[in-house]
Protein backbone atom coordinates (compact mmCIF):
# COMPACT_ATOMS: atom_id res chain seq x y z
CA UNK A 1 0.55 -29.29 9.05
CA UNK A 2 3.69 -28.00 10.21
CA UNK A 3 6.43 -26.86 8.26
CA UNK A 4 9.89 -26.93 8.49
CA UNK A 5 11.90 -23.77 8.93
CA UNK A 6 14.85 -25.24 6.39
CA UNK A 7 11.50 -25.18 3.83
CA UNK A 8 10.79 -21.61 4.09
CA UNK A 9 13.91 -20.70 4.31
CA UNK A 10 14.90 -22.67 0.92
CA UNK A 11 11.42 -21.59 -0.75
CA UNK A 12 12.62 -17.94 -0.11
CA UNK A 13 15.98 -18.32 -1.17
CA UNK A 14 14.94 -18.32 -5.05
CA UNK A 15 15.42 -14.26 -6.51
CA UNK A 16 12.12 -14.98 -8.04
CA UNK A 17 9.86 -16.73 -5.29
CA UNK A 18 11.15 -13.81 -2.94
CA UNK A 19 9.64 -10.84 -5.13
CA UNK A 20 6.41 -12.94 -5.46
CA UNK A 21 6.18 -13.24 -1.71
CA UNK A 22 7.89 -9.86 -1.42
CA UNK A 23 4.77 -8.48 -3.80
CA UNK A 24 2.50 -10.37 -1.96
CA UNK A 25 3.72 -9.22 1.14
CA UNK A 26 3.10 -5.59 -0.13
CA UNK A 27 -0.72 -6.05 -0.78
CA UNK A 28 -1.39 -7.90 2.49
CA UNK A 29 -4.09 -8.29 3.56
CA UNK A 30 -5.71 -8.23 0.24
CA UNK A 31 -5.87 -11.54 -2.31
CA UNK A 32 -3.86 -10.72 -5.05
CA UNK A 33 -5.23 -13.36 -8.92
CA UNK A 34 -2.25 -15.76 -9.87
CA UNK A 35 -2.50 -13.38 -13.36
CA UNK A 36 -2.29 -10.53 -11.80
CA UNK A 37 0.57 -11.84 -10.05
CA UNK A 38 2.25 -12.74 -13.45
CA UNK A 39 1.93 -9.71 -15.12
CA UNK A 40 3.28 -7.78 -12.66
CA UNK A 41 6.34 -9.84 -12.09
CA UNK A 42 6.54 -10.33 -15.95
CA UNK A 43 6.46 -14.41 -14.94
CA UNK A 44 4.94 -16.97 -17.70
CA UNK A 45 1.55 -18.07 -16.39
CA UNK A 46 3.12 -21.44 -15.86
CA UNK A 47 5.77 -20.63 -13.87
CA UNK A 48 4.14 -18.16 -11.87
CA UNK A 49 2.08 -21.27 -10.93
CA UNK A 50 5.26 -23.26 -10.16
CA UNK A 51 6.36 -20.39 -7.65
CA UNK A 52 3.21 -20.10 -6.12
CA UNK A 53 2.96 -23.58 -5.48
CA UNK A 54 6.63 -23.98 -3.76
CA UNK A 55 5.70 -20.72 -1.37
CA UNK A 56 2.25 -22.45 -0.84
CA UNK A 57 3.70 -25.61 0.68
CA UNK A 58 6.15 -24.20 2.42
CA UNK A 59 3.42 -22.43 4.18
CA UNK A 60 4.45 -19.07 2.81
CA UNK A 61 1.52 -18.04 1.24
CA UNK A 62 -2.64 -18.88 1.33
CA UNK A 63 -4.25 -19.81 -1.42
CA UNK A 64 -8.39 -19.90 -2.11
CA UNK A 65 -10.53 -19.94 -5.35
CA UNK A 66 -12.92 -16.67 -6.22
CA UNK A 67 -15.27 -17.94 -8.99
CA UNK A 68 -12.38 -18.90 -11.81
CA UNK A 69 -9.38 -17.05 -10.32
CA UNK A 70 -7.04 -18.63 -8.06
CA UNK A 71 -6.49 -15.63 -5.21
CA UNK A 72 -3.69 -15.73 -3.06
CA UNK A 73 -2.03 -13.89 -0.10
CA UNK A 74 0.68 -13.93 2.46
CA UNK A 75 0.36 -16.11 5.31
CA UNK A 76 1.49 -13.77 8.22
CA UNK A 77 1.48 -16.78 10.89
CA UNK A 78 3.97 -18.95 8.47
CA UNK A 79 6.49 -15.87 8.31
CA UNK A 80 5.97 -15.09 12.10
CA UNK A 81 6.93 -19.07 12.56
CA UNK A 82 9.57 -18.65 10.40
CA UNK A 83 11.04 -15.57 12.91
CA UNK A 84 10.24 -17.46 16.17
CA UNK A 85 12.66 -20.30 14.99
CA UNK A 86 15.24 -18.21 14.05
CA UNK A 87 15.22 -15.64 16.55
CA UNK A 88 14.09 -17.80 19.64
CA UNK A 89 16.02 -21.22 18.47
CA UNK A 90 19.39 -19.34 17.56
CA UNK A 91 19.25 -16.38 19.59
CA UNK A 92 17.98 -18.14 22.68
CA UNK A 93 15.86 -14.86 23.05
CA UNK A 94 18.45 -12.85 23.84
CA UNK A 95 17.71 -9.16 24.30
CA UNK A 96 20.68 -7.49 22.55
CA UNK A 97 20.18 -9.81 19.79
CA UNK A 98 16.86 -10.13 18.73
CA UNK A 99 15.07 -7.32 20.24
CA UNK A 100 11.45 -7.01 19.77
CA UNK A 101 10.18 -6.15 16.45
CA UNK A 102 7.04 -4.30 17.91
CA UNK A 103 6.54 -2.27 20.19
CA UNK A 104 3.25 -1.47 22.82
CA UNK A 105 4.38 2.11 22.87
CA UNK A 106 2.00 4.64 21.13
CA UNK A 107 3.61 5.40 17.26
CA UNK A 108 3.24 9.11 17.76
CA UNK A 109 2.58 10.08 21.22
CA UNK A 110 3.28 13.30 20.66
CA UNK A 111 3.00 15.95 17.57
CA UNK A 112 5.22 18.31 16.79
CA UNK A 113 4.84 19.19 13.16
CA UNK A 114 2.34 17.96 10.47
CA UNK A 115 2.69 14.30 9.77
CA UNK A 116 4.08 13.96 5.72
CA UNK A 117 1.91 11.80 3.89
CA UNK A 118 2.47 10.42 0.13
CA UNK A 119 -0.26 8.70 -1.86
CA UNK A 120 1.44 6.64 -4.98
CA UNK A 121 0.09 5.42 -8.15
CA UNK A 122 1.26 4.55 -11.48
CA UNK A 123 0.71 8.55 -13.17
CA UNK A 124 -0.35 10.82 -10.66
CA UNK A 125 -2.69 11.91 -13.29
CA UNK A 126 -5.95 11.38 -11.13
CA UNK A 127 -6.41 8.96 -7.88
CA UNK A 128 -3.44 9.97 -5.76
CA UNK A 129 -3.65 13.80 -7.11
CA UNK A 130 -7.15 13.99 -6.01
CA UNK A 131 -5.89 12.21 -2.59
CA UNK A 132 -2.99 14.62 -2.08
CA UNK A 133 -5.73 17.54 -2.40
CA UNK A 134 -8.61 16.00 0.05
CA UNK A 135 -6.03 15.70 2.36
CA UNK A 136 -4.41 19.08 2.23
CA UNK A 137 -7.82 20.52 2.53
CA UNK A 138 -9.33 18.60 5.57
CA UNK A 139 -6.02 17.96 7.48
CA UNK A 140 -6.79 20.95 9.75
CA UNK A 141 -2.92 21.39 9.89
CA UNK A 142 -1.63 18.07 11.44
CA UNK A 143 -1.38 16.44 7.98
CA UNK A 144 1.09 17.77 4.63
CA UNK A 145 0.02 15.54 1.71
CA UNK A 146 2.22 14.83 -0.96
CA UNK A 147 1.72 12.48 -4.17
CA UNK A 148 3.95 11.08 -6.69
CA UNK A 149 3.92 7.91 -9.85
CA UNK A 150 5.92 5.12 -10.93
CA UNK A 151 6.05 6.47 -13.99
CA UNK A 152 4.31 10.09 -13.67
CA UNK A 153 2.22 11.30 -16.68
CA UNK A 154 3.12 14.90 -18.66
CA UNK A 155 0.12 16.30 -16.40
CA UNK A 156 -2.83 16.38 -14.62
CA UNK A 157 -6.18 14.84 -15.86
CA UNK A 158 -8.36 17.60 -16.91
CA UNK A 159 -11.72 16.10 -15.22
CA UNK A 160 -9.27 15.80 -12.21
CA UNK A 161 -8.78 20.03 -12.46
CA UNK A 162 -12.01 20.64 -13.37
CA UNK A 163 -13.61 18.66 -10.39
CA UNK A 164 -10.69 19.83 -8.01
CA UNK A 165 -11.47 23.37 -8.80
CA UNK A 166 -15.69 23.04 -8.25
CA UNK A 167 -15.03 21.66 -4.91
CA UNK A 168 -12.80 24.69 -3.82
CA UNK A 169 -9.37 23.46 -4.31
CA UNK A 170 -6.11 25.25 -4.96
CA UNK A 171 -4.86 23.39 -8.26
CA UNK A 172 -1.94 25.84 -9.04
CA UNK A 173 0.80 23.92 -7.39
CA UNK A 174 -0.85 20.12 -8.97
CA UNK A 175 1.47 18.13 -11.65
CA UNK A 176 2.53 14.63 -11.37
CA UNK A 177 5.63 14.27 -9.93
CA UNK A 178 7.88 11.02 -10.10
CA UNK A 179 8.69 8.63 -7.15
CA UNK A 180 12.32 9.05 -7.18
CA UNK A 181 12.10 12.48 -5.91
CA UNK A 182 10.74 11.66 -2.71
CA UNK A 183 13.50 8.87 -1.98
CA UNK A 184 16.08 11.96 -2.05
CA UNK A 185 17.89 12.84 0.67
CA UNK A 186 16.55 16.22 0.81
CA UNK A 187 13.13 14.96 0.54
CA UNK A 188 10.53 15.23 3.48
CA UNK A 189 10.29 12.37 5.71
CA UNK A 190 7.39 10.70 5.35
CA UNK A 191 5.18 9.02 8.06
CA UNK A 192 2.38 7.10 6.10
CA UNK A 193 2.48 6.00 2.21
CA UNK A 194 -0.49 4.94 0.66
CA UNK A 195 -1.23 3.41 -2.29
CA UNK A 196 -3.86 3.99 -4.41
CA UNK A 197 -3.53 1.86 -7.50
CA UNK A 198 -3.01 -2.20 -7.75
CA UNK A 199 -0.24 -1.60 -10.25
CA UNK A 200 1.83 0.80 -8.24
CA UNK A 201 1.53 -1.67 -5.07
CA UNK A 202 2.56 -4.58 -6.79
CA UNK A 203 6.03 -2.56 -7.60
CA UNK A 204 9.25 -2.32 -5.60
CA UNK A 205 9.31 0.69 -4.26
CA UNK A 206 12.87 2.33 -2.68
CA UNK A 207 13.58 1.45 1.09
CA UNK A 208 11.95 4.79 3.16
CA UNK A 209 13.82 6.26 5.86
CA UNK A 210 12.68 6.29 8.66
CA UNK A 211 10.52 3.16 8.13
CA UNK A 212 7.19 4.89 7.50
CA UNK A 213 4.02 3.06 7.71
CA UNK A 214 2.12 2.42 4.74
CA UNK A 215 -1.21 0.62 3.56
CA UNK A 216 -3.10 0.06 -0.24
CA UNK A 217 -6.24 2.17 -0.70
CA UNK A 218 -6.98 0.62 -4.01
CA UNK A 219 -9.80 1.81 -6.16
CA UNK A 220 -11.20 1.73 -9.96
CA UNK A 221 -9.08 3.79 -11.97
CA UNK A 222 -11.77 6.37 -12.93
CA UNK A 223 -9.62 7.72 -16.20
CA UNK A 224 -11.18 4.08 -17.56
CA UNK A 225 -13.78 4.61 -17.36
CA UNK A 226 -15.97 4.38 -20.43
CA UNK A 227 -19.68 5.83 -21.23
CA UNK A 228 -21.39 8.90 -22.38
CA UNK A 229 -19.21 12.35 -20.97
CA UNK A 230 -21.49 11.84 -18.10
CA UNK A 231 -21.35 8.49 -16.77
CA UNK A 232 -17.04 9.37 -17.06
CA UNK A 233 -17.71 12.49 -15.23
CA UNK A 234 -19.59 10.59 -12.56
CA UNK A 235 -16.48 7.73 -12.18
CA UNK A 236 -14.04 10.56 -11.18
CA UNK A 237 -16.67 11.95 -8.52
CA UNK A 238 -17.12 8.34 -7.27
CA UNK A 239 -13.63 8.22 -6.76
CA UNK A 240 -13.28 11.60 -4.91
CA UNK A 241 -16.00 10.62 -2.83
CA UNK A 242 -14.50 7.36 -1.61
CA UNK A 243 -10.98 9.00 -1.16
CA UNK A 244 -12.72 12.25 0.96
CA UNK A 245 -14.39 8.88 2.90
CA UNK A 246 -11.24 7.33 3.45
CA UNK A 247 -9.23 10.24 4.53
CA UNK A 248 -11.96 11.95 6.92
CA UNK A 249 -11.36 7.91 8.45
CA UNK A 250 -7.85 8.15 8.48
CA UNK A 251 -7.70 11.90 9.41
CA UNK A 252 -9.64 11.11 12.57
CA UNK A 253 -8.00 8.25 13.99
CA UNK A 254 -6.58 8.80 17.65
CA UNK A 255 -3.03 8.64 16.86
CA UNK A 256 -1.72 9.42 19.82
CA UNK A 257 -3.39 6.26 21.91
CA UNK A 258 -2.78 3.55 19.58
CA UNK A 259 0.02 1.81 19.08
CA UNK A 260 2.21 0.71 15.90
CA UNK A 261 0.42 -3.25 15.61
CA UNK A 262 -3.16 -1.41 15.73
CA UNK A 263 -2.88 1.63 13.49
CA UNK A 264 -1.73 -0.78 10.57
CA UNK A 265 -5.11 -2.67 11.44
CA UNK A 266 -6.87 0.92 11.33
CA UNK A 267 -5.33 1.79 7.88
CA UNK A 268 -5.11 -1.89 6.36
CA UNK A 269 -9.54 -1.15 7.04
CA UNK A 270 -9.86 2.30 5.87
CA UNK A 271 -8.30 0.59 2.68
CA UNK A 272 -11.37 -1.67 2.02
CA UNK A 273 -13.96 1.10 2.46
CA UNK A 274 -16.03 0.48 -0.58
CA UNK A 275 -18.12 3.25 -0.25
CA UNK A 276 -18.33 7.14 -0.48
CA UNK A 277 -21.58 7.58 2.25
């Protein structure tokens, strides 16, 4: 079916459809439910639909059924359309005009400090504190992690200290910290921002200088989880164990041979690692 650019383009040009595809956009690759959608955009079920359904035939978005939910996600190949018409129709490729928007060259051919690393969530109470500690630990050097919330609780979790602390961790410099204070202009650059909860990579987060890359590492929220002391005590170790998984991945990727196109495919799979073995 092909789609006409003035479609996309119009489908787009409502503030609302834009954040949905915008959120969307943000969790790519993964399938985001049409409720989840909702809440986080504060939409009426019913109008989320609406939206959904303009961005879906405009060939915007991708839509399939998982058991009862309705999943959706970006359709990269209907955007990249969208570009080629603009850029190739109106610029008549023209180099100083619409230069290319990747590049074969390796991101980081070359280290010359650690690279600055911030894992989000919505408190910084657990998942991306125990991230910004696995990382600090196993870096050997080339990596500074850093962690922040949305809306960052009063403190750490305790089962987050206490597990920290078994495992040989310095915890004395820990506390949730908020977002804003890594969008400062005396803040670090950062290189890579992960995610680590749905609800903090659903929100808009502040434009990064220096156009760092970034990729969601969601996983269960382990302060929910529910069950005798033990069976809680097990869901945070769980969750430590899948982030030390993901980050000895990410930690040994070959940086300096790959270029920007495949380390996004590197991190976008590190992010659906399921499993701590």
């Amino acid at each position: 079916m092909e789609f006409n650019i003035a479609d996309k383009l119009s489908a787009l040009a409502h503030p609302n459809r834009l954040a949905l595809f915008r959120l969307l956009m943000r969790r790519y690759p993964d399938a985001v439910p049409a409720g989840e959608i909702a809440s986080a955009l504060n939409f009426k079920p019913n109008t989320a639909s609406v939206y959904l359904s303009v961005l879906n035939q405009a060939g915007l978005i991708n839509q399939h059924r998982s058991g009862t939910s309705l999943m959706y996600t970006a359709d990269l190949t209907g955007l990249r359309g969208m570009f080629d018409a603009l850029l190739s129709g109106c610029c008549q490729n023209r180099p100083g005009i619409c230069s290319p928007v990747t590049s074969d060259e390796p991101i980081m051919p070359t280290v010359e400090r650690p690279l600055n690393i911030l894992f989000l969530c919505t408190g910084n109470s657990a998942r991306s504190l125990l991230a910004e500690s696995i990382l600090n630990q196993s870096g050997e050097g080339k990596f500074r992690a850093y962690s922040a919330g949305t809306r960052p609780s009063p403190g750490p979790r305790p089962e987050v200290t206490a597990l920290l602390q078994a495992k040989g961790h310095d915890t004395s410099t820990l506390y949730p910290k908020d977002l804003g204070a890594f969008s400062a202009p005396e803040a670090p650059k950062m290189d890579f921002i992960f995610t680590v909860c749905d609800h903090a990579a659903n929100e808009e987060c502040p434009a990064w200088p220096g156009q760092p890359m970034s990729a969601h590492w969601g996983l269960e929220d382990p302060v929910k989880a529910t069950g005798t002391d033990a069976e809680r005590r097990l869901a945070f170790q769980q969750a430590y164990g899948l982030l030390r998984t993901r980050i000895k991945a990410f930690v040994a990727l070959p940086f300096e041979t790959l270029d920007r196109l495949s380390l996004q495919h590197q991190l976008d799979d590190i992010g659906r690692v399921n499993s701590s073995d």
